[in-house]
N, C-alpha and C. Protein backbone atom coordinates (compact mmCIF):
# COMPACT_ATOMS: atom_id res chain seq x y z
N UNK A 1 10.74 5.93 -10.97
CA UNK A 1 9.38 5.75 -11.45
C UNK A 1 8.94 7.06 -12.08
N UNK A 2 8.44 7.08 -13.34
CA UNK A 2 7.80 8.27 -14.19
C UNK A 2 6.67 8.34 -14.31
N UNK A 3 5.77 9.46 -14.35
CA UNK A 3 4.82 9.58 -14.49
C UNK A 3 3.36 8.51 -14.70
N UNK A 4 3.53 7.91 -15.94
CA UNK A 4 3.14 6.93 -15.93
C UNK A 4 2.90 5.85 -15.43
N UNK A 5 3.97 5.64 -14.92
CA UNK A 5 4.45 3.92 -13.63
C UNK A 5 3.43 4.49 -12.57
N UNK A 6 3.24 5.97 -12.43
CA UNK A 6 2.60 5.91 -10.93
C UNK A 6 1.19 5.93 -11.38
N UNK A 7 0.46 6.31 -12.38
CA UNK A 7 -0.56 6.12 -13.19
C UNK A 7 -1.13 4.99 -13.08
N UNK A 8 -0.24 4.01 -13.54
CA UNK A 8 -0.84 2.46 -13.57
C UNK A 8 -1.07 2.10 -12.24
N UNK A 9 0.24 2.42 -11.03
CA UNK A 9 -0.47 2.15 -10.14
C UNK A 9 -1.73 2.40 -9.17
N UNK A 10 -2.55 3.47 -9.51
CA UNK A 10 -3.28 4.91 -8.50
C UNK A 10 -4.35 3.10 -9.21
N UNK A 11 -5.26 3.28 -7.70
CA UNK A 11 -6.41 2.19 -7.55
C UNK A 11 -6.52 0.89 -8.24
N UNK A 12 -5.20 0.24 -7.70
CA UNK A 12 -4.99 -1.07 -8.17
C UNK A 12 -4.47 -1.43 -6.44
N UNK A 13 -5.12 -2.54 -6.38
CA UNK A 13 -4.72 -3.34 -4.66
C UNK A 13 -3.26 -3.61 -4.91
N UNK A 14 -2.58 -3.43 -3.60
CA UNK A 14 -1.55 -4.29 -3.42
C UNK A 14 -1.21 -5.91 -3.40
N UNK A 15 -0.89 -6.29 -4.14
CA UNK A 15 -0.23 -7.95 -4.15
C UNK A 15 -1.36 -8.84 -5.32
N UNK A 16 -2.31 -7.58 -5.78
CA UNK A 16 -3.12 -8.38 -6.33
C UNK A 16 -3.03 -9.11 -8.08
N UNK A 17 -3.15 -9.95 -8.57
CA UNK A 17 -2.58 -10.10 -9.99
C UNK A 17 -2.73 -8.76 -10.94
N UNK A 18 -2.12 -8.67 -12.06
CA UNK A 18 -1.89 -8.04 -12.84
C UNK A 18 -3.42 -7.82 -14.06
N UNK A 19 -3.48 -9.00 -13.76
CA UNK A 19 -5.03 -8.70 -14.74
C UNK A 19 -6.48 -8.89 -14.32
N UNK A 20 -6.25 -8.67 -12.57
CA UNK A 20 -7.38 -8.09 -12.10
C UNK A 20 -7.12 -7.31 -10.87
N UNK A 21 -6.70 -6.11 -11.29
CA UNK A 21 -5.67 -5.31 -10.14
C UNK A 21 -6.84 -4.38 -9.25
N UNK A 22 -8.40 -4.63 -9.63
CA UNK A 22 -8.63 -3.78 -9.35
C UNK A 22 -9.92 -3.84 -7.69
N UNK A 23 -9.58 -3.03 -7.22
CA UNK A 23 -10.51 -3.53 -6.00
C UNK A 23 -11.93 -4.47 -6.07
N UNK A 24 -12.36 -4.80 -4.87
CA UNK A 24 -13.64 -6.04 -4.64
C UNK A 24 -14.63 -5.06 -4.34
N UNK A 25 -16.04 -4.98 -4.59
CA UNK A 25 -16.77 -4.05 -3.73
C UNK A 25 -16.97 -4.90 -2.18
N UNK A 26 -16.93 -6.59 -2.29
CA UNK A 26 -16.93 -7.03 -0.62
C UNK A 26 -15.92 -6.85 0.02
N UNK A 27 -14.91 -6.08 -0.18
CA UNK A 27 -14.03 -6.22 0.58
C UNK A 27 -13.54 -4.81 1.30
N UNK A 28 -12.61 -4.82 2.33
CA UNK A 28 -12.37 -3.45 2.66
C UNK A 28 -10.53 -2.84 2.28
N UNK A 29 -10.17 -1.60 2.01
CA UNK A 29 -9.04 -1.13 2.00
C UNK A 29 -8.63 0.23 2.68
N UNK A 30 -7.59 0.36 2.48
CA UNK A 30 -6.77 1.17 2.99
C UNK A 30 -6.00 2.14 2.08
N UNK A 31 -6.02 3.24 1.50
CA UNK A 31 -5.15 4.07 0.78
C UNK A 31 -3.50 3.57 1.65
N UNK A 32 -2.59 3.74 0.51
CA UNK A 32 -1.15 3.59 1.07
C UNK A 32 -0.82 5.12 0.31
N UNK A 33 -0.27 6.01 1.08
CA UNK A 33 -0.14 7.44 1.19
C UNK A 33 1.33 7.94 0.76
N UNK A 34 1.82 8.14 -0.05
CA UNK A 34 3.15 8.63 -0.17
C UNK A 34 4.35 7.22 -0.69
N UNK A 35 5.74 7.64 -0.92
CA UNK A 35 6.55 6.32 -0.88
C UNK A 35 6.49 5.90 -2.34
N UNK A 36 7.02 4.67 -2.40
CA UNK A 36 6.71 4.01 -3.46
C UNK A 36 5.50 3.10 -4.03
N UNK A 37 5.00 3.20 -2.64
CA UNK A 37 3.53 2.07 -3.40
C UNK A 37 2.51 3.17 -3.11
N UNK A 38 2.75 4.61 -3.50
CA UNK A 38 1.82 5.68 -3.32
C UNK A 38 0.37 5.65 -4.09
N UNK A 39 -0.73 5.30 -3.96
CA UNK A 39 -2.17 5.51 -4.31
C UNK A 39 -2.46 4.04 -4.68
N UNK A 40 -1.69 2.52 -4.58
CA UNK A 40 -2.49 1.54 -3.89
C UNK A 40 -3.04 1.87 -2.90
N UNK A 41 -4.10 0.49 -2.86
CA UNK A 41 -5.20 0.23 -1.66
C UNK A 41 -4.75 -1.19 -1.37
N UNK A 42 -4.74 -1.90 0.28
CA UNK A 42 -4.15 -2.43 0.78
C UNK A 42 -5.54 -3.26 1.53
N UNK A 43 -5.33 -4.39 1.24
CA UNK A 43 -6.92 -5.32 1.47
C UNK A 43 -7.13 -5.35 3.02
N UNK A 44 -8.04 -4.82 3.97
CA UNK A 44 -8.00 -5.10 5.27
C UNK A 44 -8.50 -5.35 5.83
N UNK A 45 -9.89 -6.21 4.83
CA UNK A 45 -10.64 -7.23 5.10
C UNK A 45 -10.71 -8.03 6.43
N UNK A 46 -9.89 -8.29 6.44
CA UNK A 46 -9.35 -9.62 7.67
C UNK A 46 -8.70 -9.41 8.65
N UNK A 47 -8.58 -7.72 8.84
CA UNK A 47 -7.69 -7.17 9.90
C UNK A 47 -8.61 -6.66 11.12
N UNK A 48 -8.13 -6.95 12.20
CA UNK A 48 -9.66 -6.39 13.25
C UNK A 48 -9.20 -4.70 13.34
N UNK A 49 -10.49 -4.08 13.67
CA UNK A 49 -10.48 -3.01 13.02
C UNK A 49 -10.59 -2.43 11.69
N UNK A 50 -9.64 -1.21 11.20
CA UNK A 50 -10.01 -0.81 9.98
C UNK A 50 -8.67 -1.05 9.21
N UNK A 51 -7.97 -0.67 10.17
CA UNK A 51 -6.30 -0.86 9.63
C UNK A 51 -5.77 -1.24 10.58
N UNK A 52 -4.42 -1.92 10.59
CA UNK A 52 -3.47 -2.42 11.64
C UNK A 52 -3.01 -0.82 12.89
N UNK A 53 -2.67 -1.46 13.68
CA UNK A 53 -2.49 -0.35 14.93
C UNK A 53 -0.79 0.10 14.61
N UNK A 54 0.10 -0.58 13.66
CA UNK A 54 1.48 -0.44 14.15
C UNK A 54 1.75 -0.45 12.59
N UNK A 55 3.15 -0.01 11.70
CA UNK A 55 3.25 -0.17 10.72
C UNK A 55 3.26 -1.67 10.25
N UNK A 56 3.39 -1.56 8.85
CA UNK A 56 2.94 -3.00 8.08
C UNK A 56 4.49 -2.95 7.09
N UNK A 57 5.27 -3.39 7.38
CA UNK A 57 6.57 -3.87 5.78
C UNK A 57 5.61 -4.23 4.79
N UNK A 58 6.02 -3.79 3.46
CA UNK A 58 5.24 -4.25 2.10
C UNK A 58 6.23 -4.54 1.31
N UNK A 59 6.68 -5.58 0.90
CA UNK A 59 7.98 -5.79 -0.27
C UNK A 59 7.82 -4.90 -1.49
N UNK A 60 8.60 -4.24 -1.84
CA UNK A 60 8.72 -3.49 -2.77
C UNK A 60 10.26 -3.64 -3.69
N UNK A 61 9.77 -3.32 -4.76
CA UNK A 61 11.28 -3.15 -5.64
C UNK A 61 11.75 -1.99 -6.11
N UNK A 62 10.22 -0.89 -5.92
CA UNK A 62 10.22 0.20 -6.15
C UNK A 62 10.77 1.26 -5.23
N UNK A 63 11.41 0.57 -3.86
CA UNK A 63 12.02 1.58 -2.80
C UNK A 63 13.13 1.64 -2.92
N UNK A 64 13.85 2.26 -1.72
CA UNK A 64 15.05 2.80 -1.58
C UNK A 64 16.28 1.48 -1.94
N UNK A 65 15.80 0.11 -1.63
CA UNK A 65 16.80 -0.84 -1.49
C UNK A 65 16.33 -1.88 -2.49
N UNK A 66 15.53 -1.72 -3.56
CA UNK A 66 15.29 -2.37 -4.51
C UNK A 66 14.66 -3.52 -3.98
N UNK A 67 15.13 -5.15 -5.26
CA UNK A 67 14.47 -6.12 -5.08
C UNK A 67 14.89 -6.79 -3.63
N UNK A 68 13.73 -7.18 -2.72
CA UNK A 68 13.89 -7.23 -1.71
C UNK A 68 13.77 -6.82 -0.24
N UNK A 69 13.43 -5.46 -0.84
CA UNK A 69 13.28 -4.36 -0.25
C UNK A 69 11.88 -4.24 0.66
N UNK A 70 11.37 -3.47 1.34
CA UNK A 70 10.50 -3.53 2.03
C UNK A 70 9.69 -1.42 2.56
N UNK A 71 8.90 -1.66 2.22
CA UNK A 71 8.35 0.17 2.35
C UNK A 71 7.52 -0.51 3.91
N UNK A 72 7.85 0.61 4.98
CA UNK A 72 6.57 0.45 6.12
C UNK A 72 5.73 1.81 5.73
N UNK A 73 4.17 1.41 6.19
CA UNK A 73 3.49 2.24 6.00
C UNK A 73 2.73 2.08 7.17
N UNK A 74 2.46 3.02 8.09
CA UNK A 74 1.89 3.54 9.36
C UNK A 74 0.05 4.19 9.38
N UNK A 75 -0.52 3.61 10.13
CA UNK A 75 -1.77 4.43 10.06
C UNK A 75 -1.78 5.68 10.23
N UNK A 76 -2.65 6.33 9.79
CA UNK A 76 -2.52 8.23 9.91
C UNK A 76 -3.26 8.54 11.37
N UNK A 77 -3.23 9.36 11.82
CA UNK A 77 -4.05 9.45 13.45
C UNK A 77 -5.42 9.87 12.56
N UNK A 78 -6.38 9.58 13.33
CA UNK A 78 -7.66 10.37 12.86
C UNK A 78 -8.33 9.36 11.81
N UNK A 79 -7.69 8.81 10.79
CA UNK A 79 -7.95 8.36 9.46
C UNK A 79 -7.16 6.58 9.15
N UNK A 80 -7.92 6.00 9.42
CA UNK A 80 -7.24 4.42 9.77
C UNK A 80 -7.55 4.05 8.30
N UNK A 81 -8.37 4.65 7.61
CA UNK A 81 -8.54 4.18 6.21
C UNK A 81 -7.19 4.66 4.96
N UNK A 82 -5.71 5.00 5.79
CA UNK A 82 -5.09 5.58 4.88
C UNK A 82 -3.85 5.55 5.75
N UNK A 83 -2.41 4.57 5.20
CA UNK A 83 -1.51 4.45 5.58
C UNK A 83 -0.54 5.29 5.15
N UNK A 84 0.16 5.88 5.54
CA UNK A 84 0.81 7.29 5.44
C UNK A 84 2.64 6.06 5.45
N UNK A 85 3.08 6.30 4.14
CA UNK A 85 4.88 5.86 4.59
C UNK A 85 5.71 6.43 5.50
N UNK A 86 6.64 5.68 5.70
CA UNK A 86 7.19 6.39 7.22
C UNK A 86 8.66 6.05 6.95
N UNK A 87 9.20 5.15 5.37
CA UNK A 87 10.41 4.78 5.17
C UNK A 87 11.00 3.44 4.65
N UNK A 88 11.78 3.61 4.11
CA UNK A 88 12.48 1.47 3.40
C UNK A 88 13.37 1.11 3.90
N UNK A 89 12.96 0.13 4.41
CA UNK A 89 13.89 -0.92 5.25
C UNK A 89 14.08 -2.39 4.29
N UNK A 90 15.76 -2.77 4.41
CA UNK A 90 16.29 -3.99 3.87
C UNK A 90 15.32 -4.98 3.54
C-alpha cells in the first residue's frame, strides 16, 4: 500500500460502501490504530460499551495473508475509542 491507498483510507468506516464511506454523526466509532486498516473508524454503535473488551478479526486483503485474510485489532487500555492492531491471522 502507497501513500495514497492509505490517504483514501484515513476517515472512511470500515465495511462501509464505497460511495458513502464516510462516517454518521448518529452513530458511534472507534479509530483502528496501526496495521493495514490503519485510520478507519469501526461502527460501535451496537456494541455495549464503547468498544469490544477482547480483539475483533476484520477481513482484510490488505494484510499479511491477503484475500481472506483477517487483521485483529485490540482495545488500547485507557482509550476504548481506538483499536490498536495486534497482528494477521489466516
Amino acid at each position: 500500500m502507497n501513500g495514497d491507498d492509505e490517504q483514501l483510507l484515513r476517515g472512511r468506516v470500515y465495511g462501509h460502501d464505497h460511495d458513502d464511506p464516510g462516517p454518521r454523526p448518529d452513530r458511534r466509532y472507534a479509530q483502528l490504530v496501526g496495521g493495514p486498516l490503519d485510520g478507519l473508524l469501526l461502527d460501535i454503535t451496537d456494541r455495549a460499551e464503547e468498544a469490544p473488551v477482547t480483539g475483533v478479526p476484520l477481513r482484510t486483503e490488505l494484510g499479511r495473508y491477503g484475500i481472506g485474510g483477517r487483521a485483529i485489532y485490540t482495545p488500547r487500555p485507557g482509550d476504548r475509542t481506538r483499536l490498536d492492531w495486534s497482528g494477521d491471522i489466516p
